[in-house]
N, C-alpha and C. Protein backbone atom coordinates (compact mmCIF):
# COMPACT_ATOMS: atom_id res chain seq x y z
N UNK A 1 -85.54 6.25 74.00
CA UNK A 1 -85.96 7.61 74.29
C UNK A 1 -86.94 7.65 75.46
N UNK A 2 -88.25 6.51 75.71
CA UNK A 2 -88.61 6.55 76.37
C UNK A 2 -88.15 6.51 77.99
N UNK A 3 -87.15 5.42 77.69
CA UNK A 3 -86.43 5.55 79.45
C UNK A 3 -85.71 6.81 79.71
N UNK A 4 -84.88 7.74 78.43
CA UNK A 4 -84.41 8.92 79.10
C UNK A 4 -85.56 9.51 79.27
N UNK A 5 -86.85 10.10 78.93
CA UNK A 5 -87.93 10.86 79.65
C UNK A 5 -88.41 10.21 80.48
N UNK A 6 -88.26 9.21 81.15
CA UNK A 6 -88.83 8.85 82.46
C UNK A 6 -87.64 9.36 83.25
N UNK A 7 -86.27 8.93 83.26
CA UNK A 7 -85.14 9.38 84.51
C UNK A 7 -85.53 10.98 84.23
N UNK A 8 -85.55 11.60 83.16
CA UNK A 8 -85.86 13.64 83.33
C UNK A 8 -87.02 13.45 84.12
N UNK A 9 -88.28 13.15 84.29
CA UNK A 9 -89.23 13.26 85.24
C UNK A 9 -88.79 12.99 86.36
N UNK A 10 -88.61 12.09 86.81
CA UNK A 10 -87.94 11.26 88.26
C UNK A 10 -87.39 12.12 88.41
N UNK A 11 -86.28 12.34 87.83
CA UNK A 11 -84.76 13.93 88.44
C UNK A 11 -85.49 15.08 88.57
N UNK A 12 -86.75 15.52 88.05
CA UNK A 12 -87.25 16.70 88.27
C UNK A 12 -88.10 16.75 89.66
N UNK A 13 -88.93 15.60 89.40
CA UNK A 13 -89.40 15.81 91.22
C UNK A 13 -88.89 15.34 92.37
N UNK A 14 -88.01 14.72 91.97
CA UNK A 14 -86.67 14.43 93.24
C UNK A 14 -86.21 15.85 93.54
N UNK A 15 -85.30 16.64 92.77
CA UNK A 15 -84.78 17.90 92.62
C UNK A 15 -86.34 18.70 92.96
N UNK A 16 -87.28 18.92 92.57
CA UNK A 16 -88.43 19.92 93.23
C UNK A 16 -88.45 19.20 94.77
N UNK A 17 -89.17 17.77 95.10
CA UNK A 17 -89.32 17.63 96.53
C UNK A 17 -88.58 18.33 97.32
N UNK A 18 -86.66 18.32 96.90
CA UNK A 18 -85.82 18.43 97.94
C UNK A 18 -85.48 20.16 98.06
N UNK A 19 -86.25 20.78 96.63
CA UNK A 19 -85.69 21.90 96.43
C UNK A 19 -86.66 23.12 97.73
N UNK A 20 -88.49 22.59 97.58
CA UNK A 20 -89.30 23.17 98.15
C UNK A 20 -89.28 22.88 99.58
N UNK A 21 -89.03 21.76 99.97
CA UNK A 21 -88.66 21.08 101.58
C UNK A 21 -87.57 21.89 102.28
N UNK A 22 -86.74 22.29 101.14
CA UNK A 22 -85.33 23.26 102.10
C UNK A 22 -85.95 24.78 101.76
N UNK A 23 -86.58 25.23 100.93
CA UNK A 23 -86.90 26.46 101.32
C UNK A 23 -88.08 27.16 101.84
N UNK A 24 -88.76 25.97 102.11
CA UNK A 24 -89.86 26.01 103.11
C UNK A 24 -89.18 25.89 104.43
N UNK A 25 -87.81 25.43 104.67
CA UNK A 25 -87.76 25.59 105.97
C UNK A 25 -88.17 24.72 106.68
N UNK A 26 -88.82 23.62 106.52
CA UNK A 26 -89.49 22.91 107.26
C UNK A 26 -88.42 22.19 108.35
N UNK A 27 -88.58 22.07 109.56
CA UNK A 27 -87.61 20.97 110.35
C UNK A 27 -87.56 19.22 110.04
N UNK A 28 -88.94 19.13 109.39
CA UNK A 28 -89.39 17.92 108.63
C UNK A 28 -87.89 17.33 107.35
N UNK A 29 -87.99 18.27 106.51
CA UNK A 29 -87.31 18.28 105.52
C UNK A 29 -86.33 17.20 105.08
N UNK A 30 -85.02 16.46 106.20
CA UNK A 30 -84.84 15.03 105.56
C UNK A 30 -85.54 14.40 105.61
N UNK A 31 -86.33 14.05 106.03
CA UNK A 31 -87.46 12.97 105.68
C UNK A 31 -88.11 12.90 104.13
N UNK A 32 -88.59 14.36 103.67
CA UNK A 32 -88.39 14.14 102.85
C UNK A 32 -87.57 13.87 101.52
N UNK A 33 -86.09 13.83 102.01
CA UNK A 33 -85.04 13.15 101.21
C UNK A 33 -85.16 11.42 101.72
């Protein structure tokens, strides 16, 4: 149980980094992928 709540954390701020980087618009933005 513990390793599936670590991959749900990981997938959540992977998925937020890439989600706020594209709708911020930033020209930066793959980088942060």
């Amino acid at each position: 149980m513990n390793k599936y709540l670590t991959e749900l954390i990981g997938t959540f701020f992977l998925v937020l980094t890439i989600g706020l980087s594209v709708l911020g618009g930033t020209p930066m933005a793959p980088l942060a992928i």
